[in-house]
C-alpha atoms as a PDB file:
ATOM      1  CA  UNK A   1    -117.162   5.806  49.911  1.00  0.00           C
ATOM      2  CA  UNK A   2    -113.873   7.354  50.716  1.00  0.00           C
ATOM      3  CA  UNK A   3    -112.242   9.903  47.753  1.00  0.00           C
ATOM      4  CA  UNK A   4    -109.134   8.186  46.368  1.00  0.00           C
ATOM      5  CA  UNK A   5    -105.929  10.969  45.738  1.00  0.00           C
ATOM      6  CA  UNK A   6    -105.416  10.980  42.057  1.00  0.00           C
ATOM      7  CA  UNK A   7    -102.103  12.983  42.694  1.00  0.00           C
ATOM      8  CA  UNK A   8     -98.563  12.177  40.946  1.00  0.00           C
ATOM      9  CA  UNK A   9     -96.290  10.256  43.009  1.00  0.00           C
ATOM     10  CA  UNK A  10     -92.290  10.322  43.035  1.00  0.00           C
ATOM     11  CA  UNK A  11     -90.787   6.716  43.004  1.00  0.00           C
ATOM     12  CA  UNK A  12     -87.135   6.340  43.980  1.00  0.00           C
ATOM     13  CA  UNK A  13     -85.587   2.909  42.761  1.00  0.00           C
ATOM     14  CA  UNK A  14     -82.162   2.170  43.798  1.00  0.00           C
ATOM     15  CA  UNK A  15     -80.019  -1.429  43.175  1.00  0.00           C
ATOM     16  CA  UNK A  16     -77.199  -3.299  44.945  1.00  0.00           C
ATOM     17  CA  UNK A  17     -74.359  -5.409  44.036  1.00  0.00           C
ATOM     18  CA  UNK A  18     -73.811  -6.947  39.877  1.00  0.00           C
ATOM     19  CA  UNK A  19     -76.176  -7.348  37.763  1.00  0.00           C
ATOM     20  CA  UNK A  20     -74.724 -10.795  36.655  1.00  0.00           C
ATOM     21  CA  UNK A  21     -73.858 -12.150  40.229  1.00  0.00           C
ATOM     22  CA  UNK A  22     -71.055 -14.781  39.945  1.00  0.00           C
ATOM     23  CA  UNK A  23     -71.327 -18.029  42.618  1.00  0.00           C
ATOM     24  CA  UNK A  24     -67.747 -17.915  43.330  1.00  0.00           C
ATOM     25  CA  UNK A  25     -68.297 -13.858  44.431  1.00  0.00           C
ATOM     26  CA  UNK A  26     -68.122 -13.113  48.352  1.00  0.00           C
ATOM     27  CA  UNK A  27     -71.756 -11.382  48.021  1.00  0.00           C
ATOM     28  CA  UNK A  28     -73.435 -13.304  45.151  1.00  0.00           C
ATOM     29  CA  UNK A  29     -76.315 -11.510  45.261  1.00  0.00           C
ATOM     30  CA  UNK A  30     -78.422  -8.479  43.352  1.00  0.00           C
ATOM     31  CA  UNK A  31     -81.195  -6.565  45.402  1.00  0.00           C
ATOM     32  CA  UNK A  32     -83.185  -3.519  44.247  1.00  0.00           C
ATOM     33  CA  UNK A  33     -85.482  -1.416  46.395  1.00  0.00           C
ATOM     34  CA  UNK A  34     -87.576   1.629  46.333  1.00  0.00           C
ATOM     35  CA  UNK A  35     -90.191   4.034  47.550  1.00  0.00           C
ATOM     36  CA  UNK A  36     -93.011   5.591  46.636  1.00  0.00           C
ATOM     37  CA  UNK A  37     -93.914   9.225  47.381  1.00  0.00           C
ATOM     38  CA  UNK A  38     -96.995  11.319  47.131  1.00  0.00           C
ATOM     39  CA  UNK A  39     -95.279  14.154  44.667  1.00  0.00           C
ATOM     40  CA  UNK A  40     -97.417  16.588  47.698  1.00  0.00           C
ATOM     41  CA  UNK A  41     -94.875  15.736  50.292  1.00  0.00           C
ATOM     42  CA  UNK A  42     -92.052  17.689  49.175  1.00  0.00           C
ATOM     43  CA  UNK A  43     -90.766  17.951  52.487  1.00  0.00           C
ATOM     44  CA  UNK A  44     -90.193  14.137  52.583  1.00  0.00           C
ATOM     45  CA  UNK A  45     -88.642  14.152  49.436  1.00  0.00           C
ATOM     46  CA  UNK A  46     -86.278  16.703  49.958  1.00  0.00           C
ATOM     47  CA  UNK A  47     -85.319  14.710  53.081  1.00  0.00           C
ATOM     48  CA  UNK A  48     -85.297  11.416  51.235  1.00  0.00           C
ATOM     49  CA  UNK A  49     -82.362  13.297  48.813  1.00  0.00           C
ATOM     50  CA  UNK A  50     -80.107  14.468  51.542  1.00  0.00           C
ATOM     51  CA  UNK A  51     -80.010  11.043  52.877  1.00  0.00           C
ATOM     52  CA  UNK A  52     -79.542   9.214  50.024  1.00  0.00           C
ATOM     53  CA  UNK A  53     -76.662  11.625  48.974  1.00  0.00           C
ATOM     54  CA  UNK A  54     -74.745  10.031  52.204  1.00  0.00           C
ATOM     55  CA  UNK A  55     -74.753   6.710  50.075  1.00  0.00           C
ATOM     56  CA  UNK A  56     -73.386   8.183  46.455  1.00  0.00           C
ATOM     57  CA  UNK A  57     -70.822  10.064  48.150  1.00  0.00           C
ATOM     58  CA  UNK A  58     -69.373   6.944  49.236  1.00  0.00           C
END
């Protein structure tokens, strides 16, 4: 039997578009999204950041 990693993980959760979504709105729609990272692979998550900091600078 394989050894399951017990490690902490880094979750990144990030939404889209209004919370109350009106029919009569272009887009009436609400997403979220996310993903989960082994807290180990810093190097990922220092990559996910500098992407993601494209986005809020918008």
């Amino acid at each position: 039997m394989e050894k399951i990693d017990e490690g902490e993980f880094a979750i990144y959760i990030d939404d889209s578009g209004s919370p109350k979504p009106d029919p009569k709105d272009q887009y009436p729609f609400f997403a979220m999204g996310g993903v989960l990272i082994k807290r180990n692979d810093e190097q990922i998550i220092k990559q996910l950041s500098r992407w993601a900091e494209k986005f809020t600078a918008m």
